[in-house]
C-alpha atoms as a PDB file:
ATOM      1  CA  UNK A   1     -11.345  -7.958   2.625  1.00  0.00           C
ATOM      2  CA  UNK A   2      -9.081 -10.435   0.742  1.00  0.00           C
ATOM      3  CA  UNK A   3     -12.130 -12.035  -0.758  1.00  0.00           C
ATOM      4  CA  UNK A   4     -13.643  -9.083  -1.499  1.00  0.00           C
ATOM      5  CA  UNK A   5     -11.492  -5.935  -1.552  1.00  0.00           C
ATOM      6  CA  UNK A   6     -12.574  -2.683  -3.027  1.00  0.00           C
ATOM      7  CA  UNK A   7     -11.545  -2.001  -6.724  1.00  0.00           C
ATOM      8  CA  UNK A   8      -9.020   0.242  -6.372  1.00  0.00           C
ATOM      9  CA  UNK A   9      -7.572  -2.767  -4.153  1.00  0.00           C
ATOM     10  CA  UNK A  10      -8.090  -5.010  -6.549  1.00  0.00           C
ATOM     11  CA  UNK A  11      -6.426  -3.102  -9.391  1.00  0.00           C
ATOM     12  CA  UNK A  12      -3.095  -2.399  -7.470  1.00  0.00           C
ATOM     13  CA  UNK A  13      -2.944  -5.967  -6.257  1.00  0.00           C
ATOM     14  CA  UNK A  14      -3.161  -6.759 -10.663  1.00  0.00           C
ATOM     15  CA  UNK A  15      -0.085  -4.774 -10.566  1.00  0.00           C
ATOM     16  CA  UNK A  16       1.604  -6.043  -7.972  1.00  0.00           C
ATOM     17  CA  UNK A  17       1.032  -9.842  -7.654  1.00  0.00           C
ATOM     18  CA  UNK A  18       3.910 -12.154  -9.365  1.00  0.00           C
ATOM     19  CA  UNK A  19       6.594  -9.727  -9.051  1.00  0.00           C
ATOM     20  CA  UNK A  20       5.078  -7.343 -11.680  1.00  0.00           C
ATOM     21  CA  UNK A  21       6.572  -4.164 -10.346  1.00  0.00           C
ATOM     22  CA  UNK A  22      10.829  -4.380 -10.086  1.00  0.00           C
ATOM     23  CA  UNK A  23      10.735  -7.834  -9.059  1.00  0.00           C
ATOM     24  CA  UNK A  24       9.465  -7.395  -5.745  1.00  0.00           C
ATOM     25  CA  UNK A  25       7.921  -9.996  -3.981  1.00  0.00           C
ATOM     26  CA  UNK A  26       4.196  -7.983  -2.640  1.00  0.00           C
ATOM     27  CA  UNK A  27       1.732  -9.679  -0.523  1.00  0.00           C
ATOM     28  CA  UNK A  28      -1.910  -8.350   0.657  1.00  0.00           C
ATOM     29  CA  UNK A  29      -3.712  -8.412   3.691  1.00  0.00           C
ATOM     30  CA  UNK A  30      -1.197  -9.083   5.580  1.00  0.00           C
ATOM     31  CA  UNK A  31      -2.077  -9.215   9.648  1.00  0.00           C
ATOM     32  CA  UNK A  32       1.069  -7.168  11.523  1.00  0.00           C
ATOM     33  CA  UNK A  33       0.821  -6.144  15.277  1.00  0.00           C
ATOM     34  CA  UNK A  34      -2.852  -5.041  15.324  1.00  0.00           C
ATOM     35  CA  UNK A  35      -3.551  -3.593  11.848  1.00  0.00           C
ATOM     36  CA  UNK A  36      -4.187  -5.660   8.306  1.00  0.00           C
ATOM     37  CA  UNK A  37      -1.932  -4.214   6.088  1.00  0.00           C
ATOM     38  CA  UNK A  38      -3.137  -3.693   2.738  1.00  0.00           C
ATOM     39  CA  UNK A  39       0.249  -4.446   0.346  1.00  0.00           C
ATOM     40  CA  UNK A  40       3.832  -5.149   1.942  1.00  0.00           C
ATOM     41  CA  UNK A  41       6.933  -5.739   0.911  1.00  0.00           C
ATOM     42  CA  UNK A  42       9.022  -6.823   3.406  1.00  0.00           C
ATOM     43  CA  UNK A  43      12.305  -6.864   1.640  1.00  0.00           C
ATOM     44  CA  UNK A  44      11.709  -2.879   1.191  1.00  0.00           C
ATOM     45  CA  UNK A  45       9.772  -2.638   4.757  1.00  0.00           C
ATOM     46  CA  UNK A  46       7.477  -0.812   2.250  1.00  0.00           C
ATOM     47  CA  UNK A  47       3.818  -0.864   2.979  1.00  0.00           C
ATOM     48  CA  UNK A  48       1.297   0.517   0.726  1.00  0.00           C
ATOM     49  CA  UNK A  49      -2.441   1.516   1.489  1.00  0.00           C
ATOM     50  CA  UNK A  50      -5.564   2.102  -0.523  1.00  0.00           C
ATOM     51  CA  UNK A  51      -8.090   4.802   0.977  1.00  0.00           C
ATOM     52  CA  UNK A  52     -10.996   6.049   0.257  1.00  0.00           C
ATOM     53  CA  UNK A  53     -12.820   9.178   1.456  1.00  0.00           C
ATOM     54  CA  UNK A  54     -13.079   8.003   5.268  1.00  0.00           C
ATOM     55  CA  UNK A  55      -9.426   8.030   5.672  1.00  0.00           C
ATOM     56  CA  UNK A  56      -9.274  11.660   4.812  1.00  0.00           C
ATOM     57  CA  UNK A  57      -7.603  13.131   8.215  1.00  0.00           C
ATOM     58  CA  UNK A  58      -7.905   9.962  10.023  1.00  0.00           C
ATOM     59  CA  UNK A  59      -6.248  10.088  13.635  1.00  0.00           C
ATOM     60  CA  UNK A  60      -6.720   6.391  13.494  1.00  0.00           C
ATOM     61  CA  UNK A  61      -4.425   6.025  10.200  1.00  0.00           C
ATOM     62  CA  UNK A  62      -2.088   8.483  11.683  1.00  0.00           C
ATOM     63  CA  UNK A  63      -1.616   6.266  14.226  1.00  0.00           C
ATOM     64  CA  UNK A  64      -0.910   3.171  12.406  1.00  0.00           C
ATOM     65  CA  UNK A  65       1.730   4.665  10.100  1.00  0.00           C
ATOM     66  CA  UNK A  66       3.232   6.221  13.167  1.00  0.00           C
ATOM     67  CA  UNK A  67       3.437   2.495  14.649  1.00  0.00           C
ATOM     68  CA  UNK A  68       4.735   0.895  11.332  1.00  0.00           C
ATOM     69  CA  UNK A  69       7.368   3.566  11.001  1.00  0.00           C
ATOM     70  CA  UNK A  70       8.225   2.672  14.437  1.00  0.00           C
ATOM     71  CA  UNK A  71       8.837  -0.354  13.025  1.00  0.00           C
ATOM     72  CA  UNK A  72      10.701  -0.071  10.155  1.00  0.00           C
ATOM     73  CA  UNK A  73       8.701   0.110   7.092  1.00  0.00           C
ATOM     74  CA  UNK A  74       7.792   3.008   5.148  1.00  0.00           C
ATOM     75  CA  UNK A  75       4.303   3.542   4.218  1.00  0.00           C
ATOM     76  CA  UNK A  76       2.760   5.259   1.013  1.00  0.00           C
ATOM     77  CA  UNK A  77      -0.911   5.744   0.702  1.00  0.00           C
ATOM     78  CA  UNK A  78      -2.457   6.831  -2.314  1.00  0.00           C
ATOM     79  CA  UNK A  79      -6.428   6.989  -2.890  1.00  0.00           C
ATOM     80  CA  UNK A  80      -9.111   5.009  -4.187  1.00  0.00           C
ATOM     81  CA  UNK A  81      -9.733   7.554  -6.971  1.00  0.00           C
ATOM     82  CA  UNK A  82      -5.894   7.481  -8.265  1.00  0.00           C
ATOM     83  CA  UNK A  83      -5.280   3.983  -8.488  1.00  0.00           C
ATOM     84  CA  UNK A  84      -8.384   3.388 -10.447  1.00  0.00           C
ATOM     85  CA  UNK A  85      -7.878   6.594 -12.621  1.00  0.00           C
ATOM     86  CA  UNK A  86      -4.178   6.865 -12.898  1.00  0.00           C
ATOM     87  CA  UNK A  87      -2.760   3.803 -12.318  1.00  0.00           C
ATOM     88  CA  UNK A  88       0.542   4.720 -13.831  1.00  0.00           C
ATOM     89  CA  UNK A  89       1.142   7.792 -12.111  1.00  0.00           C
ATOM     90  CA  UNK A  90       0.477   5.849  -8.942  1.00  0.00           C
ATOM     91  CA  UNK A  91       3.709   2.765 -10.124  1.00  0.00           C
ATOM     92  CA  UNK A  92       6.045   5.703 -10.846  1.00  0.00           C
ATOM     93  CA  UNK A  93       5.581   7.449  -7.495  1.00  0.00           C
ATOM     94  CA  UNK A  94       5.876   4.345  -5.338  1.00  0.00           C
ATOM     95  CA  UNK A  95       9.174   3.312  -7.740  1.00  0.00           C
ATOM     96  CA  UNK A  96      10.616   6.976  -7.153  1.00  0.00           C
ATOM     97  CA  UNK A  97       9.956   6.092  -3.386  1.00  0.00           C
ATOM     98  CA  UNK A  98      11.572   2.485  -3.914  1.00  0.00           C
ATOM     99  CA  UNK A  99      14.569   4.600  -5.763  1.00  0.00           C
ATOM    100  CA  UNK A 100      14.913   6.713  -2.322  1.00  0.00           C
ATOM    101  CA  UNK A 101      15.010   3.571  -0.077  1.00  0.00           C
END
């Protein structure tokens, strides 16, 4: 997947490699217990993941967040369609949800 992640992936990792969004340090792909997570910031325990269609009412992604949250970290998930569509809405929820934290 890091060599080849979907668009939508692709296009949120644009906007958050190098610090882009509040000078948070992101990184992708990132192997925790016995999921790949697809964006994390560790200093928030935020986690952020991309979905398409085959997510929709996943018991298998309700699991996972339940485990992260377990852990800590707070997880947003947004789909494929929004990130490549509105890419800006998508930033200003996930800083509202930065504002919370």
């Amino acid at each position: 997947m890091r060599r080849e992640p979907t668009d939508a992936e692709a296009k949120m990792w644009r906007l958050l490699r190098d610090r882009r969004l509040s000078h948070l340090k992101f990184r992708r792909q990132v192997p925790f217990q016995d999921y790949i997570l697809d964006f994390v910031c560790f200093e928030k325990h935020l986690v952020i993941e991309i979905d398409g269609g085959q997510h929709a009412s996943s018991q298998r992604d309700a699991a996972r967040t339940a485990a992260l949250v377990a852990e800590g970290f707070r997880v947003l998930r947004y789909w494929n369609n929004d990130v490549l569509q509105t890419p800006g809405a998508v930033l200003e929820d996930i800083l509202a949800k930065l504002a919370e934290l």
